[in-house]
Each structure stands twice: as C-alpha cells, then as structure tokens.
C-alpha atoms as a PDB file:
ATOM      1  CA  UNK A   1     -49.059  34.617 -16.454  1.00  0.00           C
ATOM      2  CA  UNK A   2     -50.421  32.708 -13.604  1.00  0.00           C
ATOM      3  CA  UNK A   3     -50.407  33.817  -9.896  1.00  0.00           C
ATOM      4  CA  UNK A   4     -51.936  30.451  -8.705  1.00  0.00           C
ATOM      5  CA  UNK A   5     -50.423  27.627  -7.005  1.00  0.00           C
ATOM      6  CA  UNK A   6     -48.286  24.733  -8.764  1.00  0.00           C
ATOM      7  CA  UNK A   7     -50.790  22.035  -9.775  1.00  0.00           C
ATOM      8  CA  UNK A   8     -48.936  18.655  -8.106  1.00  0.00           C
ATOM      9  CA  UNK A   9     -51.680  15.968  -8.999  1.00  0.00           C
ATOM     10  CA  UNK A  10     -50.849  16.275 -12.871  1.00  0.00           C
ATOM     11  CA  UNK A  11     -48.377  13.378 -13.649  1.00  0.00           C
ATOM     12  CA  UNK A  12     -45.618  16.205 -15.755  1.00  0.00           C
ATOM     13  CA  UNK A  13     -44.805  17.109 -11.911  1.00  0.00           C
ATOM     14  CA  UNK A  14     -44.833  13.546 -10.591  1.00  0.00           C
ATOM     15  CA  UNK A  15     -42.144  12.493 -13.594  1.00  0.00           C
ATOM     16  CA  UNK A  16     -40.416  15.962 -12.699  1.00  0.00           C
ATOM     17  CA  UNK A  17     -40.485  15.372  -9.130  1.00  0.00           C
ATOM     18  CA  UNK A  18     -39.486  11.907  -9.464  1.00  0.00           C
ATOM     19  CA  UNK A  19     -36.478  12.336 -11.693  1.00  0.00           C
ATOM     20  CA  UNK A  20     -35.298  15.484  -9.372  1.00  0.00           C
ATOM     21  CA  UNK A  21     -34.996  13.747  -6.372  1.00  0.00           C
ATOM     22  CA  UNK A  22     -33.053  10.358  -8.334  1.00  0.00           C
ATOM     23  CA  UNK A  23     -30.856  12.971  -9.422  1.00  0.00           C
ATOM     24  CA  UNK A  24     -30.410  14.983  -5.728  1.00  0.00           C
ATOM     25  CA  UNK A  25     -29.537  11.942  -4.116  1.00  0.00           C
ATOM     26  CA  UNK A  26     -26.853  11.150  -6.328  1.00  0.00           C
ATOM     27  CA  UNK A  27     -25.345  14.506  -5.825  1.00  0.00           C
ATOM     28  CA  UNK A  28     -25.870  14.399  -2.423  1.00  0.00           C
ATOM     29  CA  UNK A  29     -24.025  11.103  -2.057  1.00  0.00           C
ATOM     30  CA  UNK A  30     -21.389  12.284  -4.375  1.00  0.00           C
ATOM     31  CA  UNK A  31     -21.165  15.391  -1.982  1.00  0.00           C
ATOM     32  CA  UNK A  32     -20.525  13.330   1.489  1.00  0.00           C
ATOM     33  CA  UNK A  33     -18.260  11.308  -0.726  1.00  0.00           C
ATOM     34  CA  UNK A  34     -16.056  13.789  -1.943  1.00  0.00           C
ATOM     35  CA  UNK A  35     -16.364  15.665   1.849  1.00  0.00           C
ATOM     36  CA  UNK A  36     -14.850  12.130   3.244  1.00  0.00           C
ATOM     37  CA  UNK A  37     -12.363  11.977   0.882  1.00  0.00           C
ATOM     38  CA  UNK A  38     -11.043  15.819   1.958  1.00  0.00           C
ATOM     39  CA  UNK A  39     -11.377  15.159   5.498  1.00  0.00           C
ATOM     40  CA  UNK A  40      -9.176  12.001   5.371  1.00  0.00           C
ATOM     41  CA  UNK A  41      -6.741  14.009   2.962  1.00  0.00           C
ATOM     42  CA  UNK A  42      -6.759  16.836   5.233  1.00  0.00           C
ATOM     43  CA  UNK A  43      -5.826  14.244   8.108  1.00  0.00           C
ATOM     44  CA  UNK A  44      -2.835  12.446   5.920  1.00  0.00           C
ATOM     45  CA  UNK A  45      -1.374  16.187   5.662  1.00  0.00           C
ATOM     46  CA  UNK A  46      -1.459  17.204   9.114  1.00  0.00           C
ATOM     47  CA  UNK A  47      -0.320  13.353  10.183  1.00  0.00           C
ATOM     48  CA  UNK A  48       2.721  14.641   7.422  1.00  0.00           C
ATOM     49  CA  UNK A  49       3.150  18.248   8.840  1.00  0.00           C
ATOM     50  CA  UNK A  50       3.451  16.718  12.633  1.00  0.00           C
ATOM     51  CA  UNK A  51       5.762  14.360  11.674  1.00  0.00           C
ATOM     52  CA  UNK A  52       7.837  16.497  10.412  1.00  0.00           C
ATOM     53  CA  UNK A  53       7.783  18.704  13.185  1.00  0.00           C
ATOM     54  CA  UNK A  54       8.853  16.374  15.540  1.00  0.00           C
ATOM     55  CA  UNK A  55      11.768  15.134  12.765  1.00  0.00           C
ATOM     56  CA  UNK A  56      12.964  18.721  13.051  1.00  0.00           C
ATOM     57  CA  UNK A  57      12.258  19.136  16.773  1.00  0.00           C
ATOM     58  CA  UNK A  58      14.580  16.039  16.981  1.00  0.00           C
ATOM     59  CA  UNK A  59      17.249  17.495  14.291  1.00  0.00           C
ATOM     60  CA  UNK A  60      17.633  20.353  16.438  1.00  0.00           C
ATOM     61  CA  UNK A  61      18.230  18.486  19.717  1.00  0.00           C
ATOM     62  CA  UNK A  62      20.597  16.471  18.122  1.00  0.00           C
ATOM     63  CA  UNK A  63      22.069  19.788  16.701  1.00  0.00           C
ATOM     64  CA  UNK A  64      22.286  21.095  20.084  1.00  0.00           C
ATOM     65  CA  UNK A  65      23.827  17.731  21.699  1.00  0.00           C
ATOM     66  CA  UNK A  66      26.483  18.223  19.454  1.00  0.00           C
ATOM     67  CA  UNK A  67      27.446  21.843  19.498  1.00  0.00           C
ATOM     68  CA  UNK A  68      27.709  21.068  23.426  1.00  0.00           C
ATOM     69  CA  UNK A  69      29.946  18.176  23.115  1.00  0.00           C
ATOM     70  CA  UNK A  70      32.086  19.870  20.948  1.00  0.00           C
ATOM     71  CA  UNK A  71      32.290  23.125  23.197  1.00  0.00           C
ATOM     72  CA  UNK A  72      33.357  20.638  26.383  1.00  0.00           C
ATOM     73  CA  UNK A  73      29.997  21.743  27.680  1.00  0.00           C
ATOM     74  CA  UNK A  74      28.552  18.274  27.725  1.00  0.00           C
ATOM     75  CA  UNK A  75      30.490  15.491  29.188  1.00  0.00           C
ATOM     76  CA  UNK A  76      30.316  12.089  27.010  1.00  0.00           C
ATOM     77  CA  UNK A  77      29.838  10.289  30.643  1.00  0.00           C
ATOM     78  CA  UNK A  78      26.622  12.353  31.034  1.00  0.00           C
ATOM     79  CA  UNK A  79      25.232  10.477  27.824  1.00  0.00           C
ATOM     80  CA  UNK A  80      22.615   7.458  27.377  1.00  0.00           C
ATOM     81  CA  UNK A  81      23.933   4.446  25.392  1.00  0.00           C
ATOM     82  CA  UNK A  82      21.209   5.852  23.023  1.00  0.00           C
ATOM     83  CA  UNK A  83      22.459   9.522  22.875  1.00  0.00           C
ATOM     84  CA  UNK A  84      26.272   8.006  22.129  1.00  0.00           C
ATOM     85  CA  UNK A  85      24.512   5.834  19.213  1.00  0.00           C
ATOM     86  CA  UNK A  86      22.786   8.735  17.944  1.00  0.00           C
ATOM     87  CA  UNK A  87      25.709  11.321  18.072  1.00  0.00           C
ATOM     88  CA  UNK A  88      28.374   8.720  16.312  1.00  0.00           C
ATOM     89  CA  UNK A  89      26.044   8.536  13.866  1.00  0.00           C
ATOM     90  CA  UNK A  90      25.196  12.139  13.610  1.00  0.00           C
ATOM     91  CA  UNK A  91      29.335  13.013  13.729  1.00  0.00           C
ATOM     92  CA  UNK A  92      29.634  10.062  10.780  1.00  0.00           C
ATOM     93  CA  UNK A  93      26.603  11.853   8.820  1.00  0.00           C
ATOM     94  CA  UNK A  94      28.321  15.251   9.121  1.00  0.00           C
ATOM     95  CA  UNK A  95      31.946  14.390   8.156  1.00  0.00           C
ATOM     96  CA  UNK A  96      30.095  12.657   5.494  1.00  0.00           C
ATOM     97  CA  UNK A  97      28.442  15.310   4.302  1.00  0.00           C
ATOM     98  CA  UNK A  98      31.908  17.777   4.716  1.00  0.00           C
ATOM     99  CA  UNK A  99      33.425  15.214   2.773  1.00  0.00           C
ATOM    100  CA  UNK A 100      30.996  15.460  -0.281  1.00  0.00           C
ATOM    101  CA  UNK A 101      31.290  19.604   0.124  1.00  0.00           C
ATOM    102  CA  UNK A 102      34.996  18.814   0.102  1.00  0.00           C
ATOM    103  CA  UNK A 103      34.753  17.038  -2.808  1.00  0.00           C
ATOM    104  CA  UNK A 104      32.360  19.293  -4.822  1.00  0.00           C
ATOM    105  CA  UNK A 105      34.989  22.919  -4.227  1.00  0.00           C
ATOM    106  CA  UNK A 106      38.219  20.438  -5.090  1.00  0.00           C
ATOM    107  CA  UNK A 107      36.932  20.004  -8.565  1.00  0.00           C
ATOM    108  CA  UNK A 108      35.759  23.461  -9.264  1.00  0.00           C
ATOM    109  CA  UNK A 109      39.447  24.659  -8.507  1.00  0.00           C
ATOM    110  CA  UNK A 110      40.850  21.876 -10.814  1.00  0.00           C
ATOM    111  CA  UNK A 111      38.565  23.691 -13.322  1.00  0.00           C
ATOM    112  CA  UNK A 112      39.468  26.886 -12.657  1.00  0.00           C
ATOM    113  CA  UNK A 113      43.453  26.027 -12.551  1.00  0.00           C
ATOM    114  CA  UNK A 114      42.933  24.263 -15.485  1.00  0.00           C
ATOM    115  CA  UNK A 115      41.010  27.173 -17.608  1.00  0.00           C
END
C-alpha cells in the first residue's frame, strides 16, 4: 500500500477530476432546483393555511353576529349595509342547510315506517 501523496499530473486523475466535477455541478444545480421548488411549495401551503384562517376567523364572526341578533342582543339598526348583506345571506345559507337536514331524517322515518 502506498502512504504517499495522490499523483495529480497523470492524465487518469485529470479525466477523473474532469468528469467529477461535470457530474457535481449537475447535482448541485439539481439540488438548488429542487430547494426552490420546496420553498415556493412551502409558501403556496402557508398562503393556503392563512387563508383559511382568516375564512374561519370570518365564519366565526359571522357566527357570533348572528347568535346576537337572534338573542335581541344586537340591534339590526346597529348594522352596516354590508353586515345586513352578509347576515341575509348567512340566515338563507342556514335555513338552507336545516332544510337539507330536514329532508335527509324525513326519509329515514318513511323507511323506518315503511319496514
């Protein structure tokens, strides 16, 4: 075995050498690539994740709007234009919703009168 140091004038190195760095630069591109790609995917999610925050954030003040309207707690007088808007549609959502539920336990007790 030899101890001494790595010959680099002979031309096996040089061909070595020269095919080892083709092939790191590749990889190394491939790596910032593939860290660009992450980093913009990683910025669509958290774009997603505050987004629906705030949709939530907004369900529940809409949620709360409501509960106080219906408690007399809220006066409609001390609503925007807007907040109306948003409430008649939130009430037309809601009975729309009931309605489906509604819907959905009628048939299951035809089925169970009929059975």
């Amino acid at each position: 075995m030899e101890t001494g140091l790595i010959r680099t004038d002979k031309l096996s190195y040089k061909i070595r050498r020269f095919f080892m760095n083709l092939f790191m630069k590749r990889n190394s591109e491939r790596v910032e690539e593939t860290f660009e790609e992450i980093m913009n995917n990683t910025e669509l999610e958290l774009n997603k994740v505050t987004s629906y925050k705030t949709e939530i954030q907004e369900v529940g003040i809409k949620q709360e709007l409501a509960r106080k309207l219906i408690k007399n707690e809220l006066a409609i007088n001390d609503l925007t234009e807007e907040e109306i808007d948003e409430m008649i549609e939130y009430f037309k959502n809601d009975i729309e919703s009931k309605n489906v539920e509604l819907e959905s336990v009628k048939k299951e007790l035809a089925e169970l009168m009929n059975n």
